[in-house]
C-alpha atoms as a PDB file:
ATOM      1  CA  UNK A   1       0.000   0.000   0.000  1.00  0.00           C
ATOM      2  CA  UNK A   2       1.599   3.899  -1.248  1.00  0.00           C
ATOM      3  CA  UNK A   3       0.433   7.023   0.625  1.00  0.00           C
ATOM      4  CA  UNK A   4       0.009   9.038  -2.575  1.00  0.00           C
ATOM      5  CA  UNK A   5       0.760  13.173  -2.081  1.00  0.00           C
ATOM      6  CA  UNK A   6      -2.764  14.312  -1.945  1.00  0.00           C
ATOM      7  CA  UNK A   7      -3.832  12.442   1.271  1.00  0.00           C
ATOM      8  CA  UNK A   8      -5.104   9.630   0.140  1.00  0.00           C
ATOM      9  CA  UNK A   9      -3.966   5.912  -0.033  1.00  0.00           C
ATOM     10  CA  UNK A  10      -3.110   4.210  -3.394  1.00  0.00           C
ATOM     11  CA  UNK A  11      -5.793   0.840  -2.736  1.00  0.00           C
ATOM     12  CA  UNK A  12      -5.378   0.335  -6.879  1.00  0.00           C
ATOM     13  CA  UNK A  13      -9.041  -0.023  -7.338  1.00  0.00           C
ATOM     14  CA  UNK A  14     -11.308   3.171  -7.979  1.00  0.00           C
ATOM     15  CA  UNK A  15     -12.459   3.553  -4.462  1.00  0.00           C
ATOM     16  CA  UNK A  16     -10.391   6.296  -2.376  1.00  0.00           C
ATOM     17  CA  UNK A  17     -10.064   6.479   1.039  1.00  0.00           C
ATOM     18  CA  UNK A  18      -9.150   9.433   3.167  1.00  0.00           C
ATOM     19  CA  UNK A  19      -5.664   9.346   5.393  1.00  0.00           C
ATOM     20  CA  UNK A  20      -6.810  10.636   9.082  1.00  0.00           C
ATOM     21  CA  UNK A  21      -5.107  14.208  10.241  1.00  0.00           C
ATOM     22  CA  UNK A  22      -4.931  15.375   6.615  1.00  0.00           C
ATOM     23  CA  UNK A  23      -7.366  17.561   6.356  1.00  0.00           C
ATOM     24  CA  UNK A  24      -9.365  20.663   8.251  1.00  0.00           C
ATOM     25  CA  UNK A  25     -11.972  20.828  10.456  1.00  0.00           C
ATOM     26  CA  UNK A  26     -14.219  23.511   9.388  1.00  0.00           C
ATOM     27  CA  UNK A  27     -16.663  24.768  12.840  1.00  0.00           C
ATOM     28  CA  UNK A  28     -19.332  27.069  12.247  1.00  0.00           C
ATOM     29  CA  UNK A  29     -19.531  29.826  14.516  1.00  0.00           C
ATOM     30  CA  UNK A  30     -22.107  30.315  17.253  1.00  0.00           C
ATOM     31  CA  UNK A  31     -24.413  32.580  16.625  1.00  0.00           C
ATOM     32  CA  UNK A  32     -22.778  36.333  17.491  1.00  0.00           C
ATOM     33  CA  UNK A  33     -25.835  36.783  20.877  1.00  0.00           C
ATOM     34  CA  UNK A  34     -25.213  32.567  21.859  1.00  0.00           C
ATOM     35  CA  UNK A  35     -21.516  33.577  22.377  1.00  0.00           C
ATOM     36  CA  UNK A  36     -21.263  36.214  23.926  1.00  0.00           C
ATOM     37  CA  UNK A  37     -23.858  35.239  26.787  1.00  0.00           C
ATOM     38  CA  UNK A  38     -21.922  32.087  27.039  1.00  0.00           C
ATOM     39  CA  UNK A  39     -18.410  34.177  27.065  1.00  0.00           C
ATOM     40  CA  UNK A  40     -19.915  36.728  29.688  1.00  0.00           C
ATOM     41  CA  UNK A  41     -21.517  33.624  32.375  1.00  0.00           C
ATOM     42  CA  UNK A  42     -17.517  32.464  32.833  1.00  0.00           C
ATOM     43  CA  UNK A  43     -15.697  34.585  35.357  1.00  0.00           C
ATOM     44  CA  UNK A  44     -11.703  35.233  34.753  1.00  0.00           C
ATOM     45  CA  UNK A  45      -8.824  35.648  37.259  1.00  0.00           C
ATOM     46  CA  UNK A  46      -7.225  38.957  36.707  1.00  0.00           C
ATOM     47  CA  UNK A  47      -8.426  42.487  36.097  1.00  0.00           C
ATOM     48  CA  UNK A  48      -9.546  43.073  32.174  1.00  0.00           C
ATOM     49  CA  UNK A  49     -11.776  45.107  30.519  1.00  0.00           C
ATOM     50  CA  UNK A  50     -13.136  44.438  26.796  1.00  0.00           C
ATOM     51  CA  UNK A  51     -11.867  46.938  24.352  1.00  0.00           C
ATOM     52  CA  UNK A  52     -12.652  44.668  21.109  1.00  0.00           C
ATOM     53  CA  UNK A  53     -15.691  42.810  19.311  1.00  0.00           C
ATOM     54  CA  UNK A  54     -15.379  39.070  18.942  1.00  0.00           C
ATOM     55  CA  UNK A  55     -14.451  37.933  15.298  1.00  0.00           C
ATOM     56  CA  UNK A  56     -16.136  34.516  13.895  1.00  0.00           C
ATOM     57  CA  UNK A  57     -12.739  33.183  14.480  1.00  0.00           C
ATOM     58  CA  UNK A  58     -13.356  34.042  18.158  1.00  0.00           C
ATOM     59  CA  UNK A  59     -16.706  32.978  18.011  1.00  0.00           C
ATOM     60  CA  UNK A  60     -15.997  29.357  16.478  1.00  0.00           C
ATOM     61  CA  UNK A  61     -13.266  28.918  18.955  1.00  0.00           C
ATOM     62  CA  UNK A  62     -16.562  29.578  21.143  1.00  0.00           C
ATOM     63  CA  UNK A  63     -18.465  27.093  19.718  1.00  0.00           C
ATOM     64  CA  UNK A  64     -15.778  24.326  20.572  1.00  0.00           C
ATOM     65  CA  UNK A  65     -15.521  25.438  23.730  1.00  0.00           C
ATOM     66  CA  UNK A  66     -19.501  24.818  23.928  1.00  0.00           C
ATOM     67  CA  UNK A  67     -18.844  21.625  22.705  1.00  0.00           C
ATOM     68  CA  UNK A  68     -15.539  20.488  24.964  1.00  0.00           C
ATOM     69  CA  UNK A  69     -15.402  17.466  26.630  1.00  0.00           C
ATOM     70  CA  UNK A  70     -13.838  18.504  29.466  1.00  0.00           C
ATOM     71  CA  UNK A  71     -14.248  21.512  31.810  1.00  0.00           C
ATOM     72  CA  UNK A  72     -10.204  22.078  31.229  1.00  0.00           C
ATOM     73  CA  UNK A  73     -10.301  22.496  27.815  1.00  0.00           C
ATOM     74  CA  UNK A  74     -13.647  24.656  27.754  1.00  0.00           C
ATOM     75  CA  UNK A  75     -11.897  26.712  29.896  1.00  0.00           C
ATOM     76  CA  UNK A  76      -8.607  26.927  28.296  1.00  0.00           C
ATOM     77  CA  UNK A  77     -10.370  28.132  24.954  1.00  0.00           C
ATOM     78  CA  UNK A  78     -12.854  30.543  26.484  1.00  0.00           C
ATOM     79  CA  UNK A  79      -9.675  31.989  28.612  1.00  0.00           C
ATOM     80  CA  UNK A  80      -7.857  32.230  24.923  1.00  0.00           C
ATOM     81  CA  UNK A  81     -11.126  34.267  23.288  1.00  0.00           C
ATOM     82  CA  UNK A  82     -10.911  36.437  26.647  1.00  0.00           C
ATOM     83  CA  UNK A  83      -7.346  37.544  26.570  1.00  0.00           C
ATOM     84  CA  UNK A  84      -7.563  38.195  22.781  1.00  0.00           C
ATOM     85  CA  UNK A  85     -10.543  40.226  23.127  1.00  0.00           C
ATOM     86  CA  UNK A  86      -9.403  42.488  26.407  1.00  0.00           C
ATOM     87  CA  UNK A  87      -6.606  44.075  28.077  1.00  0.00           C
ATOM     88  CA  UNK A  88      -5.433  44.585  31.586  1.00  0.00           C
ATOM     89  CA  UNK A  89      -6.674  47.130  34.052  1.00  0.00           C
ATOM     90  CA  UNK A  90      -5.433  48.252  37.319  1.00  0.00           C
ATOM     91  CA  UNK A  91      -6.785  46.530  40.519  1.00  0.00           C
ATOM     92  CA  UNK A  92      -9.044  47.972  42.206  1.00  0.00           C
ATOM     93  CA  UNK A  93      -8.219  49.869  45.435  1.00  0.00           C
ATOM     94  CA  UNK A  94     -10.629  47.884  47.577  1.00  0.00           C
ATOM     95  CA  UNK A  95     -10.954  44.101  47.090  1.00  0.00           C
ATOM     96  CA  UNK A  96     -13.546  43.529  49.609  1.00  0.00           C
ATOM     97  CA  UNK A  97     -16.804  45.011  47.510  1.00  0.00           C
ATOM     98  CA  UNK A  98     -16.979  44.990  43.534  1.00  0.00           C
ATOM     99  CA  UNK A  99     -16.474  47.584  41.433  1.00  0.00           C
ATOM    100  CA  UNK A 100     -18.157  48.586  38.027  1.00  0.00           C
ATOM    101  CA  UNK A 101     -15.758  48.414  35.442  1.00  0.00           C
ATOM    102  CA  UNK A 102     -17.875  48.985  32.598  1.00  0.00           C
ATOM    103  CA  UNK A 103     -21.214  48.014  30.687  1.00  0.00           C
ATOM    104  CA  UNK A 104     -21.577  46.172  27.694  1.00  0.00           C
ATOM    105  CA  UNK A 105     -25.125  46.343  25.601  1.00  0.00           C
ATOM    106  CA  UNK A 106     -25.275  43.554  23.402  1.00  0.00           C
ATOM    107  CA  UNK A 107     -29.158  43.964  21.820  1.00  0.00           C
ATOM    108  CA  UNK A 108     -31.870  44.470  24.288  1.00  0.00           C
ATOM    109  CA  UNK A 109     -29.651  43.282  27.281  1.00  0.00           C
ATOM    110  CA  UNK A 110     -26.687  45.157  29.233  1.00  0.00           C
ATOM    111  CA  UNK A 111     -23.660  43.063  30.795  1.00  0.00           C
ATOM    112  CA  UNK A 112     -22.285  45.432  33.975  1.00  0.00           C
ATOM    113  CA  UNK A 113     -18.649  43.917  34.529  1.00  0.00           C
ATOM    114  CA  UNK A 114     -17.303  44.289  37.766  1.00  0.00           C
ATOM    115  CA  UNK A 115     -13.612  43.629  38.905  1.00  0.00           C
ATOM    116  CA  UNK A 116     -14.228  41.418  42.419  1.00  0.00           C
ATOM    117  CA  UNK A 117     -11.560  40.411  44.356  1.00  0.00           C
ATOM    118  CA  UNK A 118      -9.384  38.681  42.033  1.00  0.00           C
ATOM    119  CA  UNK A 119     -11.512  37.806  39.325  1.00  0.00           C
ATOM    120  CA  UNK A 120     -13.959  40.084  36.532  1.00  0.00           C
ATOM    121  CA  UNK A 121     -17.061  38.913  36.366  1.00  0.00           C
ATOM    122  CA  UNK A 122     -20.834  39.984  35.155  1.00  0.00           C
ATOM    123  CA  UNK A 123     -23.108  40.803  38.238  1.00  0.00           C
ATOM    124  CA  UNK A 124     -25.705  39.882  37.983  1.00  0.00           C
ATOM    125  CA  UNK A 125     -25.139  36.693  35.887  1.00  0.00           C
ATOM    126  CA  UNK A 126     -26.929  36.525  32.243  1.00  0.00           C
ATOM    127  CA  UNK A 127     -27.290  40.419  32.032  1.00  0.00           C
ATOM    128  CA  UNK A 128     -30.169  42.679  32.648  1.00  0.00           C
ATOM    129  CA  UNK A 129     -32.580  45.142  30.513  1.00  0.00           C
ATOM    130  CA  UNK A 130     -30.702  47.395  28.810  1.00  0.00           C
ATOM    131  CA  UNK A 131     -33.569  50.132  29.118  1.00  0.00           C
ATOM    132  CA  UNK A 132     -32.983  49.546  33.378  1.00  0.00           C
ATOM    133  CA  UNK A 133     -29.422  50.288  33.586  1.00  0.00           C
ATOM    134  CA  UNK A 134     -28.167  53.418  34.277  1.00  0.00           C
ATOM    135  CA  UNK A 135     -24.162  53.160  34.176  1.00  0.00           C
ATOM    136  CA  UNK A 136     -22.298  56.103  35.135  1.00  0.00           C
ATOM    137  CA  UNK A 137     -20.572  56.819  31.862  1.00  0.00           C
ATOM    138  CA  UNK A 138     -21.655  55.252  28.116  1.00  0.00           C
ATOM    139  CA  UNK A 139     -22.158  51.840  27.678  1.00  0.00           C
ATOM    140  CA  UNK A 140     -19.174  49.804  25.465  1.00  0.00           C
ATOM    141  CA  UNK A 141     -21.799  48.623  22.698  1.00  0.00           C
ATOM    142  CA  UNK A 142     -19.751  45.004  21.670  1.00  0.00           C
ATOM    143  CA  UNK A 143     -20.925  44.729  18.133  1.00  0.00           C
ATOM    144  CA  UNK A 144     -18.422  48.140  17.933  1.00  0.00           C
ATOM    145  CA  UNK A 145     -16.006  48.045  20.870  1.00  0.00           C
END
């Protein structure tokens, strides 16, 4: 039996049959509003605020995070799409109560991140009304951050 160039094994009859690990897996992203409720119901260690929008490279990552086995390997690739899509901030001065970092709208809902303790996290978890929130200074709108 040859392993011909293109992938596939030389069986010298017409069928062909495909070599495993030569080819791509091709994900479909999550829908843009599915990822970034599931993104924003994870809290992260550290201090970050978002200062991009998430890409449908970001979001397919996403969608094999949804899809992990493991609660390690969700969490390494949701942890990747995090870092890539903030940046550090400085710790707050009191780690006892939370602090409001910033609001993100995403459609009808609003996000209010707060650094507490160690970690940034949404409070409350799964958003709220946008219309409800008042934040002290404009809202980061995610579909343009």
């Amino acid at each position: 039996m040859r392993l011909r160039t293109d992938g596939y094994l030389d069986l010298r009859d017409p069928r062909r049959v495909k070599t495993p690990g030569d080819y791509e897996w091709d994900i479909a992203p999550t829908p843009e509003g599915e990822a970034v409720r599931f993104l924003l119901s994870h809290a992260f260690p550290g201090h970050r605020k978002i200062v991009r929008p998430l890409t449908e490279a970001h979001r397919s990552r996403i969608r094999m995070a949804i899809w992990a086995d493991s609660v390690s390997e969700r969490m390494s690739l949701v942890d990747r799409v995090w870092r890539q899509i903030t940046e550090a901030v400085m710790p707050p001065t009191d780690l006892e109560t939370p602090q409001l970092l910033q609001v993100v709208v995403y459609g009808d809902l609003a996000y209010p991140i707060y650094l507490d303790g160690g970690t940034t996290r949404v409070i409350p978890g799964g958003g709220m009304p946008a219309s409800s929130f008042d934040a002290p200074e404009p809202p980061v709108n995610l579909k343009t951050a």
